[in-house]
Each structure stands twice: as structure tokens, then as C-alpha cells.
C-alpha atoms as a PDB file:
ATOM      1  CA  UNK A   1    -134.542  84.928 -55.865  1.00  0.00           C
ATOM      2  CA  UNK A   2    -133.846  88.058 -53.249  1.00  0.00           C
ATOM      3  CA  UNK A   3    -136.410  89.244 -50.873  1.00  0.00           C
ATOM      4  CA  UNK A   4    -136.216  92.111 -48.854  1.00  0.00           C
ATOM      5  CA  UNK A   5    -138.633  94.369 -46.743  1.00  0.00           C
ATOM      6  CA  UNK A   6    -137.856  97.191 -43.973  1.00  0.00           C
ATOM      7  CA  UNK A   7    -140.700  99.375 -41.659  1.00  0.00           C
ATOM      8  CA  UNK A   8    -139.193 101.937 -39.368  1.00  0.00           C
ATOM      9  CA  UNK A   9    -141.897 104.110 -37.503  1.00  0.00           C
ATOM     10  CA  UNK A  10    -140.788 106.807 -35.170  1.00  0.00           C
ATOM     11  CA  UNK A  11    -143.332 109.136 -33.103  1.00  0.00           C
ATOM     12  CA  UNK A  12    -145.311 108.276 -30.109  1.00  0.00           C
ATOM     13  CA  UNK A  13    -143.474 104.334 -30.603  1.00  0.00           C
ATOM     14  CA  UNK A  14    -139.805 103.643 -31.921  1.00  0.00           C
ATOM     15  CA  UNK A  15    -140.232 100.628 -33.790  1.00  0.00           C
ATOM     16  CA  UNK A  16    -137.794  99.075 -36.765  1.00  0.00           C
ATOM     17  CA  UNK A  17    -137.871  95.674 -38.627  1.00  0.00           C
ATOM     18  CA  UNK A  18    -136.143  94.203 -41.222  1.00  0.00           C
ATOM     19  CA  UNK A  19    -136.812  91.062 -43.303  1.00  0.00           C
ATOM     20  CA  UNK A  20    -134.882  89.143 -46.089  1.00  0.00           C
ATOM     21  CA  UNK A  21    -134.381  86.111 -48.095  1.00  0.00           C
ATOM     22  CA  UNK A  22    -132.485  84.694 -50.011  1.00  0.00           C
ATOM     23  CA  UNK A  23    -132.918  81.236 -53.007  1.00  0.00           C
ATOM     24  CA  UNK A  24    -130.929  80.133 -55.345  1.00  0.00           C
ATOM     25  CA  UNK A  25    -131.025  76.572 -57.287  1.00  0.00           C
ATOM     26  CA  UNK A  26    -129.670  75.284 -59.991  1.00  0.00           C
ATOM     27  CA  UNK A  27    -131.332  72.079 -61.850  1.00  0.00           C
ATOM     28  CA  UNK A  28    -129.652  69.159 -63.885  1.00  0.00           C
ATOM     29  CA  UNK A  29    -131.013  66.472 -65.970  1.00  0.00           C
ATOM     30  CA  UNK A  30    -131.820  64.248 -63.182  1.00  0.00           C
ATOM     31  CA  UNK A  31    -130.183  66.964 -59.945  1.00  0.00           C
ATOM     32  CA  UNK A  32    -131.733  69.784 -58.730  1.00  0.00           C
ATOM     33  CA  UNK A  33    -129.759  71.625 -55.785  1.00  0.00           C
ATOM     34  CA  UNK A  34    -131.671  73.967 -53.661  1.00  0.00           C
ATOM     35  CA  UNK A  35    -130.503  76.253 -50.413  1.00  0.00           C
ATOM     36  CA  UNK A  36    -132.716  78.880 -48.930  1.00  0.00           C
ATOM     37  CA  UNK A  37    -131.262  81.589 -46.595  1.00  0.00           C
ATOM     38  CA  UNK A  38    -133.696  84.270 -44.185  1.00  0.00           C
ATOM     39  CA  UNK A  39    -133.667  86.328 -41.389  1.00  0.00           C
ATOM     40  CA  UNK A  40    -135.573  88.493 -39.333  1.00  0.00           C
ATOM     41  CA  UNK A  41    -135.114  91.719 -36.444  1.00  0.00           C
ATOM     42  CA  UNK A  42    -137.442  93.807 -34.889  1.00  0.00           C
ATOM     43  CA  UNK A  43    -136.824  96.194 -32.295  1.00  0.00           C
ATOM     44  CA  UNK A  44    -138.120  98.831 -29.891  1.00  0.00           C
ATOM     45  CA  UNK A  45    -136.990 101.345 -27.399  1.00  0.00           C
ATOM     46  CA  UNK A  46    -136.006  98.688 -24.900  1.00  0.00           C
ATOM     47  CA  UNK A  47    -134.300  96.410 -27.106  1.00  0.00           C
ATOM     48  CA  UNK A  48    -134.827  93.749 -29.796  1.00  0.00           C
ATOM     49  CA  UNK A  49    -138.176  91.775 -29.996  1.00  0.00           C
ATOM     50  CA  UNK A  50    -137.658  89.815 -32.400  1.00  0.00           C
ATOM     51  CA  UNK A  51    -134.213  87.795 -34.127  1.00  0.00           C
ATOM     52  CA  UNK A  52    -134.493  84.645 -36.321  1.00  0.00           C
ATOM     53  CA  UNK A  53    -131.866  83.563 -38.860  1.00  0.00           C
ATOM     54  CA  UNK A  54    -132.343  79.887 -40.720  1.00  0.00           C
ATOM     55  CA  UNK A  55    -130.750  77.997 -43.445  1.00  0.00           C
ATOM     56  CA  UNK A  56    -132.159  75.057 -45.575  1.00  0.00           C
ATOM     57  CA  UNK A  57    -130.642  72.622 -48.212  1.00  0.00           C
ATOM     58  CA  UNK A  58    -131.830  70.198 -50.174  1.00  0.00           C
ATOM     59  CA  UNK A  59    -130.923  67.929 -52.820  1.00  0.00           C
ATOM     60  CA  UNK A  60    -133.663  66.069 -55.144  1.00  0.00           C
ATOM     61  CA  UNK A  61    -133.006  63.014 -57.431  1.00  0.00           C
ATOM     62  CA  UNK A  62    -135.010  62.575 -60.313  1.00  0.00           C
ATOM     63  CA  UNK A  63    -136.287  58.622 -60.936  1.00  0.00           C
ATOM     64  CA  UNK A  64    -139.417  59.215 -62.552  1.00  0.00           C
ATOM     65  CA  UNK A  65    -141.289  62.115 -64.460  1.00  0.00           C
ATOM     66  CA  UNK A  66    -143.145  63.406 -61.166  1.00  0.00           C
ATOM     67  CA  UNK A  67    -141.124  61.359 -58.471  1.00  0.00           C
ATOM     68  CA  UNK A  68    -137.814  61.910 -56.593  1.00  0.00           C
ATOM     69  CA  UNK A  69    -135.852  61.130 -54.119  1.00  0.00           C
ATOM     70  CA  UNK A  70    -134.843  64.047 -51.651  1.00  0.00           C
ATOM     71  CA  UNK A  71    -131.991  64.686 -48.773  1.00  0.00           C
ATOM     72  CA  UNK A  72    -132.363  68.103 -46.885  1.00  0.00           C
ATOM     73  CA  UNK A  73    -130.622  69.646 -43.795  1.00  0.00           C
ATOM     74  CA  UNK A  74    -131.980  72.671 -41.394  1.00  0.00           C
ATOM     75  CA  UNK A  75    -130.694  74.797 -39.136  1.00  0.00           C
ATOM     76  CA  UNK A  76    -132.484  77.559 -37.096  1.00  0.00           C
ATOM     77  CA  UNK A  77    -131.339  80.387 -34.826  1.00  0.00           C
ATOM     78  CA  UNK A  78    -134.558  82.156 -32.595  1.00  0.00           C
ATOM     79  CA  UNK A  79    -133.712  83.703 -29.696  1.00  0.00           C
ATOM     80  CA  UNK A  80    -137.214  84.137 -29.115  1.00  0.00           C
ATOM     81  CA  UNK A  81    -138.605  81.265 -29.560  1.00  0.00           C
ATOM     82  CA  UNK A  82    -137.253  78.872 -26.044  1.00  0.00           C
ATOM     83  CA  UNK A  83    -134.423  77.265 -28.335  1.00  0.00           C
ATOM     84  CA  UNK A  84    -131.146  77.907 -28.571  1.00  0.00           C
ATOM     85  CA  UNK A  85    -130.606  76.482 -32.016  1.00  0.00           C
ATOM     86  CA  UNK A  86    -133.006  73.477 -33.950  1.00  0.00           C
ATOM     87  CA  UNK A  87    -131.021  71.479 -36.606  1.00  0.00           C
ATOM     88  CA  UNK A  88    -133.026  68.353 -38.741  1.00  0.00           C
ATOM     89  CA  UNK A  89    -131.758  66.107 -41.200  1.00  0.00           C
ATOM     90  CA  UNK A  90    -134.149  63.962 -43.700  1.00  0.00           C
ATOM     91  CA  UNK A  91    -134.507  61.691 -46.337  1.00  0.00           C
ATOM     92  CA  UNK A  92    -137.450  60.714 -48.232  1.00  0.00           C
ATOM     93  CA  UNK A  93    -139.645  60.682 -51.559  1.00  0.00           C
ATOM     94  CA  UNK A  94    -141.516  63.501 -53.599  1.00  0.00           C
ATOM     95  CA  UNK A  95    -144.208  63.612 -56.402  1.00  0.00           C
ATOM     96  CA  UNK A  96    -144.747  66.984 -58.305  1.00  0.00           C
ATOM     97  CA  UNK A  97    -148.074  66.487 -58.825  1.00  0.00           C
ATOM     98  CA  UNK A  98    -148.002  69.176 -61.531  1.00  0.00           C
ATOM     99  CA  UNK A  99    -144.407  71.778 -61.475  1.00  0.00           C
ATOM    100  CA  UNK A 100    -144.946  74.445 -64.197  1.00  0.00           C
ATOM    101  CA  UNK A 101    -143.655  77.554 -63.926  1.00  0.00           C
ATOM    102  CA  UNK A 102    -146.198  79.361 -61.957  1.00  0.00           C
ATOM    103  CA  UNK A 103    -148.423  76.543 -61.415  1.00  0.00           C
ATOM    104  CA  UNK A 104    -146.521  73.830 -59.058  1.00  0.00           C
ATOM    105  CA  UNK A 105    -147.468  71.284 -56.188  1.00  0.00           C
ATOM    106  CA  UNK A 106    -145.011  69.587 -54.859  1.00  0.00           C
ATOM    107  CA  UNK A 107    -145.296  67.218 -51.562  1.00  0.00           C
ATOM    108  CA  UNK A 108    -143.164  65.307 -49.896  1.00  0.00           C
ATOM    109  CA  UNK A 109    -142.671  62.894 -47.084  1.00  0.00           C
ATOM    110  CA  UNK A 110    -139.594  61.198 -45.081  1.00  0.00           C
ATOM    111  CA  UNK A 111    -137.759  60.816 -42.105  1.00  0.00           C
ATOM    112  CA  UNK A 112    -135.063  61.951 -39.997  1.00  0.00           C
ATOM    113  CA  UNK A 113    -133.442  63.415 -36.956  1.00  0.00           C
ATOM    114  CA  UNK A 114    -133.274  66.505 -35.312  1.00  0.00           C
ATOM    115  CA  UNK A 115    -131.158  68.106 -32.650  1.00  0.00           C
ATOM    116  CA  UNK A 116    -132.421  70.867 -30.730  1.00  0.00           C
ATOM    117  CA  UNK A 117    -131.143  72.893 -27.896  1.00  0.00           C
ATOM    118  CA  UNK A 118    -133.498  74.723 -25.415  1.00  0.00           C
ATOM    119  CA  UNK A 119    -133.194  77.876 -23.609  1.00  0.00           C
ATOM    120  CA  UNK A 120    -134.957  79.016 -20.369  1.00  0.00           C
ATOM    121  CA  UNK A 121    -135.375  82.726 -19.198  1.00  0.00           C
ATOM    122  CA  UNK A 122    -135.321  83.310 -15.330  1.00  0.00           C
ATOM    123  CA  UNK A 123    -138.435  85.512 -14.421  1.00  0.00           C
ATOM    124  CA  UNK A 124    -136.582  87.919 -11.975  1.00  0.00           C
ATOM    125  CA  UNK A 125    -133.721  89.440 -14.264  1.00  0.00           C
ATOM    126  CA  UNK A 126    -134.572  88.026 -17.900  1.00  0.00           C
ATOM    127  CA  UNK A 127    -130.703  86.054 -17.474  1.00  0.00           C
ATOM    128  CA  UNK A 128    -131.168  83.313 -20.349  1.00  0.00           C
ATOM    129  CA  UNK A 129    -129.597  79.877 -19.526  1.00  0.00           C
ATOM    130  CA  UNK A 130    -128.966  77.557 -22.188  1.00  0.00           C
ATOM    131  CA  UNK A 131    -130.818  74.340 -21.597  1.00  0.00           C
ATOM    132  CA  UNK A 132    -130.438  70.408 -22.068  1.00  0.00           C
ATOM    133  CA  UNK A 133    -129.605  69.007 -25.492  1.00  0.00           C
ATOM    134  CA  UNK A 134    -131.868  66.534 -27.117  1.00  0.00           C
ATOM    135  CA  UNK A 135    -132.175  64.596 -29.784  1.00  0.00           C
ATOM    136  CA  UNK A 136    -134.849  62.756 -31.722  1.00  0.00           C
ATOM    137  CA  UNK A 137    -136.011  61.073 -34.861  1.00  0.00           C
ATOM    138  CA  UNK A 138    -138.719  62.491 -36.668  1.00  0.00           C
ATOM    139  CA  UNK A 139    -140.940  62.691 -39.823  1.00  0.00           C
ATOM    140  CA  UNK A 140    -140.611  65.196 -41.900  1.00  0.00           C
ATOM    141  CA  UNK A 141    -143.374  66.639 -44.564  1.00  0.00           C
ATOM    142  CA  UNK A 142    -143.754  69.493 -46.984  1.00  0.00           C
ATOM    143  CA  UNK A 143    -145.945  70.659 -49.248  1.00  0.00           C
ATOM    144  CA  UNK A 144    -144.824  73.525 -51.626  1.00  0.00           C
ATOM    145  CA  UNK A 145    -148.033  75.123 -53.662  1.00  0.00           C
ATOM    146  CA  UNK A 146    -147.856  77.947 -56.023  1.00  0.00           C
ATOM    147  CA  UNK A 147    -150.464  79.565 -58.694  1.00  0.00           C
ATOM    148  CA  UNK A 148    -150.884  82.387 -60.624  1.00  0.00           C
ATOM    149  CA  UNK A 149    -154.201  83.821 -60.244  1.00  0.00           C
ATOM    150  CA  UNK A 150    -153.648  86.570 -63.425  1.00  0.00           C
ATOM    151  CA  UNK A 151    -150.423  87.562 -65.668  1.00  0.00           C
ATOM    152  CA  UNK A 152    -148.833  89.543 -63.215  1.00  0.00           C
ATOM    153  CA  UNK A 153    -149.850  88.009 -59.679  1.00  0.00           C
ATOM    154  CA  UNK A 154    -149.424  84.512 -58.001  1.00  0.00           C
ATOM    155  CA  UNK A 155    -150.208  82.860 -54.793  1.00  0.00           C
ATOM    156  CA  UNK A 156    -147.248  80.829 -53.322  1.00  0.00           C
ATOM    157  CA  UNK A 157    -147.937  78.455 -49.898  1.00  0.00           C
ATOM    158  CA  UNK A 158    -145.529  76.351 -48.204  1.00  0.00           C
ATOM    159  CA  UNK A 159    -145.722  74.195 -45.324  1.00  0.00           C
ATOM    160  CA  UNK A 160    -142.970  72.265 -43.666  1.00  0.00           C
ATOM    161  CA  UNK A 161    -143.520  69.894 -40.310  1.00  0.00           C
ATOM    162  CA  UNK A 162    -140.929  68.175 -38.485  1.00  0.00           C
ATOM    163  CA  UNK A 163    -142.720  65.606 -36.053  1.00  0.00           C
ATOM    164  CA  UNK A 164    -140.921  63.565 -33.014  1.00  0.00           C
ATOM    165  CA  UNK A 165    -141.474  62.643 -29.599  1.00  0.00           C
ATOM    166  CA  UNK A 166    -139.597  65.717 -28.280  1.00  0.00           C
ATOM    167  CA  UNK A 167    -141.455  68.393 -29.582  1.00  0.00           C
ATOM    168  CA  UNK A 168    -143.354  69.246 -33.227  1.00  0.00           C
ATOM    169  CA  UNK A 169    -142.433  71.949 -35.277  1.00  0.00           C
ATOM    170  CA  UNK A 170    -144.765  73.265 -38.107  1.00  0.00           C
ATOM    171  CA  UNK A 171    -144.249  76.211 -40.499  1.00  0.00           C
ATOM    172  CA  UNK A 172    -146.312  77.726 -42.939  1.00  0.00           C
ATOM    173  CA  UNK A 173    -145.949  80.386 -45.352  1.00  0.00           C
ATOM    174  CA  UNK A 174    -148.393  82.076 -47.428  1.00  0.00           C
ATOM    175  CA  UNK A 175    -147.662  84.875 -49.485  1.00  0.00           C
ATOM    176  CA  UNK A 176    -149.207  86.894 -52.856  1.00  0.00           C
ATOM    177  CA  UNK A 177    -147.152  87.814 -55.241  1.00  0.00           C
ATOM    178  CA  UNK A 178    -148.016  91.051 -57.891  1.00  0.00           C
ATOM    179  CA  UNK A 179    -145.377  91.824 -60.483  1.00  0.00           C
ATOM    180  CA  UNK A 180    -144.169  95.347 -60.903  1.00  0.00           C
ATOM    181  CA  UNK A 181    -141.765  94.882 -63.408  1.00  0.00           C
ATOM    182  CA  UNK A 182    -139.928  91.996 -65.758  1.00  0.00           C
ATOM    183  CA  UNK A 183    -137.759  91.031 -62.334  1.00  0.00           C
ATOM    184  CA  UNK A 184    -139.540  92.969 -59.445  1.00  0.00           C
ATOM    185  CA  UNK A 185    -143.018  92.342 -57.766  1.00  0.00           C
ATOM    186  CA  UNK A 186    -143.971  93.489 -54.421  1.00  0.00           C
ATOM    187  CA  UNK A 187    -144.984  90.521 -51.675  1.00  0.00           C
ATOM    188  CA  UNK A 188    -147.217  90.205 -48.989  1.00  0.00           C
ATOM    189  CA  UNK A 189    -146.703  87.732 -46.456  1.00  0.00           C
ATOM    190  CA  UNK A 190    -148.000  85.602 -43.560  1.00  0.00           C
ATOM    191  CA  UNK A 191    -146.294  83.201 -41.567  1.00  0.00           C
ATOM    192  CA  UNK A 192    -147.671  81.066 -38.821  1.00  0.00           C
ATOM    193  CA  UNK A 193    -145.172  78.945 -36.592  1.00  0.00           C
ATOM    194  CA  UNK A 194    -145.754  76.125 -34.142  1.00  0.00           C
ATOM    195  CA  UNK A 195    -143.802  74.332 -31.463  1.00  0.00           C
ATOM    196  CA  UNK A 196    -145.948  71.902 -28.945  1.00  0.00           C
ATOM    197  CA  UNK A 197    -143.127  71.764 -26.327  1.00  0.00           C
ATOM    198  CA  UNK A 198    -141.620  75.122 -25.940  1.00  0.00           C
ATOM    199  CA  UNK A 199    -139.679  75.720 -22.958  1.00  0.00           C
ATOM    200  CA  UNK A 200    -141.811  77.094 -19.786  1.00  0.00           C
ATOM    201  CA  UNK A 201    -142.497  80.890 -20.238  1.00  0.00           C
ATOM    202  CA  UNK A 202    -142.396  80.824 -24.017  1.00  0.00           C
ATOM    203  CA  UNK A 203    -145.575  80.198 -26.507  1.00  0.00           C
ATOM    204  CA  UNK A 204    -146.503  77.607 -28.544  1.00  0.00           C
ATOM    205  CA  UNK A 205    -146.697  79.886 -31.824  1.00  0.00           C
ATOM    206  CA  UNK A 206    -145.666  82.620 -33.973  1.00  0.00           C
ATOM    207  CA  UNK A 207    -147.305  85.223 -36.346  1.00  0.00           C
ATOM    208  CA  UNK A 208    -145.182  87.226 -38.871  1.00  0.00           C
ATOM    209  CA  UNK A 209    -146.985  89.622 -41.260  1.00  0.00           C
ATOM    210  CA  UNK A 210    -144.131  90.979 -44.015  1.00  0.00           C
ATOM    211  CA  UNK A 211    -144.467  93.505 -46.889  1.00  0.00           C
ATOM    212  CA  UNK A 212    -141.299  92.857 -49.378  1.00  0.00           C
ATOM    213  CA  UNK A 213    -139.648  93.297 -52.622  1.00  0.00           C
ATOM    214  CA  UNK A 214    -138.536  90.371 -54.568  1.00  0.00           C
ATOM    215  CA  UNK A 215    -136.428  90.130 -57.177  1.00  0.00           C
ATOM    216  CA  UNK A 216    -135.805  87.317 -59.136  1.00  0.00           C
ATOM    217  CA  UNK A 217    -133.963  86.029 -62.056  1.00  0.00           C
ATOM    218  CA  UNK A 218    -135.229  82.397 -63.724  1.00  0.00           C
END
């Protein structure tokens, strides 16, 4: 599954910003291997605003109908979110509650650790400094919901939260879905992103609104 958008406006403001994604799995009898790829830039006259690159794996054993076992690994790249880099690791059990094609809820629960790396901007200049290092375990959570509403159009929401005595990271993704053609359906999407301890002079959360292509093959 590819995903791609792109917005360029050009007039009284300058602005460009790109989106894309990338999924591909491949499921066994009692396997399924899963890595997710995405990115983001946005940029203005003055420079880039925006420039966030991530990669996710994850592994699921089957031992039961609607349970498994999962291992997963992250690793994030925002340069403007106060980190320098965020990497997890996590183990823990699943139920699919109900995992049709376009009807699926999934959630899952386990725990881990997580390395993260901060940075800090000086006010006077904007010089970034890289941080301390730290490291913490954590418990990890998702929940991965999808639905078609008609033939042609589906609802997909998925939340991911990484919790630990250093900071709290929390992710969700909503986005609808309305087919075009056999492979192609146009996207719109919202994602809201939380850290409780950013580094001073950054926020606590993020807002991304995205308008897409997707393509995908089953």
C-alpha cells in the first residue's frame, strides 16, 4: 500500500508540502510480517517548517484464532518536534476482535523500552544543540480500527501510545478512504500527536491535515 499527497501554493505565500507512505506485509499460516515507512516536509520562504521521517516493524505470532503474540521496533526522525531521534522496542499480546477485510479491530498491549534523544534550540540565533540521551521502559498500546461505511469508502483509525516515566508519546490517525478505481482511492487525513515532556520551547502536540492518493494491491 503507497500513499502519496503534494500542495504547492504560490502568490501572496510560497508554501510546498509533501506527504508519503509506504506498507507492505506479507502473512503466513501462523506469521504475519509488517513494516510501515512515512515522511513528511513543508516549507516556506524562510525555510522548512516541517520534516518527519519514521519507520515501524512488527512481527505477529498466531496462537489462537483472534490472539497473538507481537514484537515491534520504532524509529522516528522530527526535527521539529524537541527530539533528535525516538526509537521503542516491545513485546506483547493482541486479540483481533473481528479482522475482515474492510471491517477489522485489532488491539494490543505490551511492554518495552525506548531510547530517545532531545534537542534544545537557543532563543537568540535558532543554533540547535543536541541534548542528553535517555532511556526508559515503557508500555506500549495500539488499537488499529477500520470500516467500510459503503462499497467504495472506509474509515480507518489508528492509535499507538508509548508510556514511561520520561516522557509519553501518543499518535493517532484518522483517515476516510473513497475508492476511485479497482487500486486507487483518494484519502483524507488527520493526525494528532502528543509528547508530555518536550524539551523547553517546543509544544506538547501536533496537528497534520493530509489529502492523498493511495494505491494499493491486496
Amino acid at each position: 500500500k503507497a500513499e502519496a499527497g503534494l500542495v504547492a501554493a504560490r502568490g501572496n505565500t510560497n508554501t510546498d508540502t509533501a506527504n508519503a507512505k509506504l506498507e507492505l506485509g506479507r502473512e503466513f499460516e501462523t506469521w504475519t510480517h509488517g513494516i510501515a515507512l512515512s515522511g513528511i516536509y513543508a516549507s516556506d520562504e524562510k525555510g522548512a517548517t516541517a520534516q518527519r521521517w519514521d519507520v515501524r516493524w512488527q512481527s505477529d505470532y498466531k496462537f489462537h484464532p483472534q490472539g497473538f503474540w507481537f514484537g515491534s521496533a520504532r524509529y522516528e526522525d522530527d526535527r521539529f518536534a524537541g527530539f533528535e531521534y525516538q526509537a521503542s522496542y516491545g513485546t506483547g499480546l493482541g486479540w483481533r476482535f473481528f479482522d475482515e477485510t474492510d471491517n477489522r479491530l485489532v488491539v494490543q498491549l505490551g511492554v518495552g523500552y525506548k531510547v530517545l534523544q532531545r534537542r534544545d534550540t537557543l532563543a537568540d540565533d535558532d543554533t540547535v544543540i543536541i541534548g542528553e540521551r535517555e532511556s526508559d521502559a515503557i508500555v506500549q498500546m495500539g488499537v488499529n480500527f477500520e470500516r467500510a461505511l459503503t462499497d467504495t469508502t472506509k474509515i480507518i483509525n489508528k492509535t499507538l501510545a508509548e508510556s514511561g516515566a520520561e516522557n509519553t508519546f501518543g499518535q493517532n490517525a484518522l483517515s476516510l478512504e473513497v475508492k476511485i478505481m479497482t487500486s486507487l482511492s483518494l484519502a483524507v487525513g488527520y493526525v494528532f500527536r502528543y509528547n508530555t515532556d518536550p524539551p523547553e520551547g517546543f509544544q506538547t502536540t501536533d496537528r497534520l491535515t493530509t489529502l492523498s492518493l493511495v494505491y494499493e494491491l491486496k
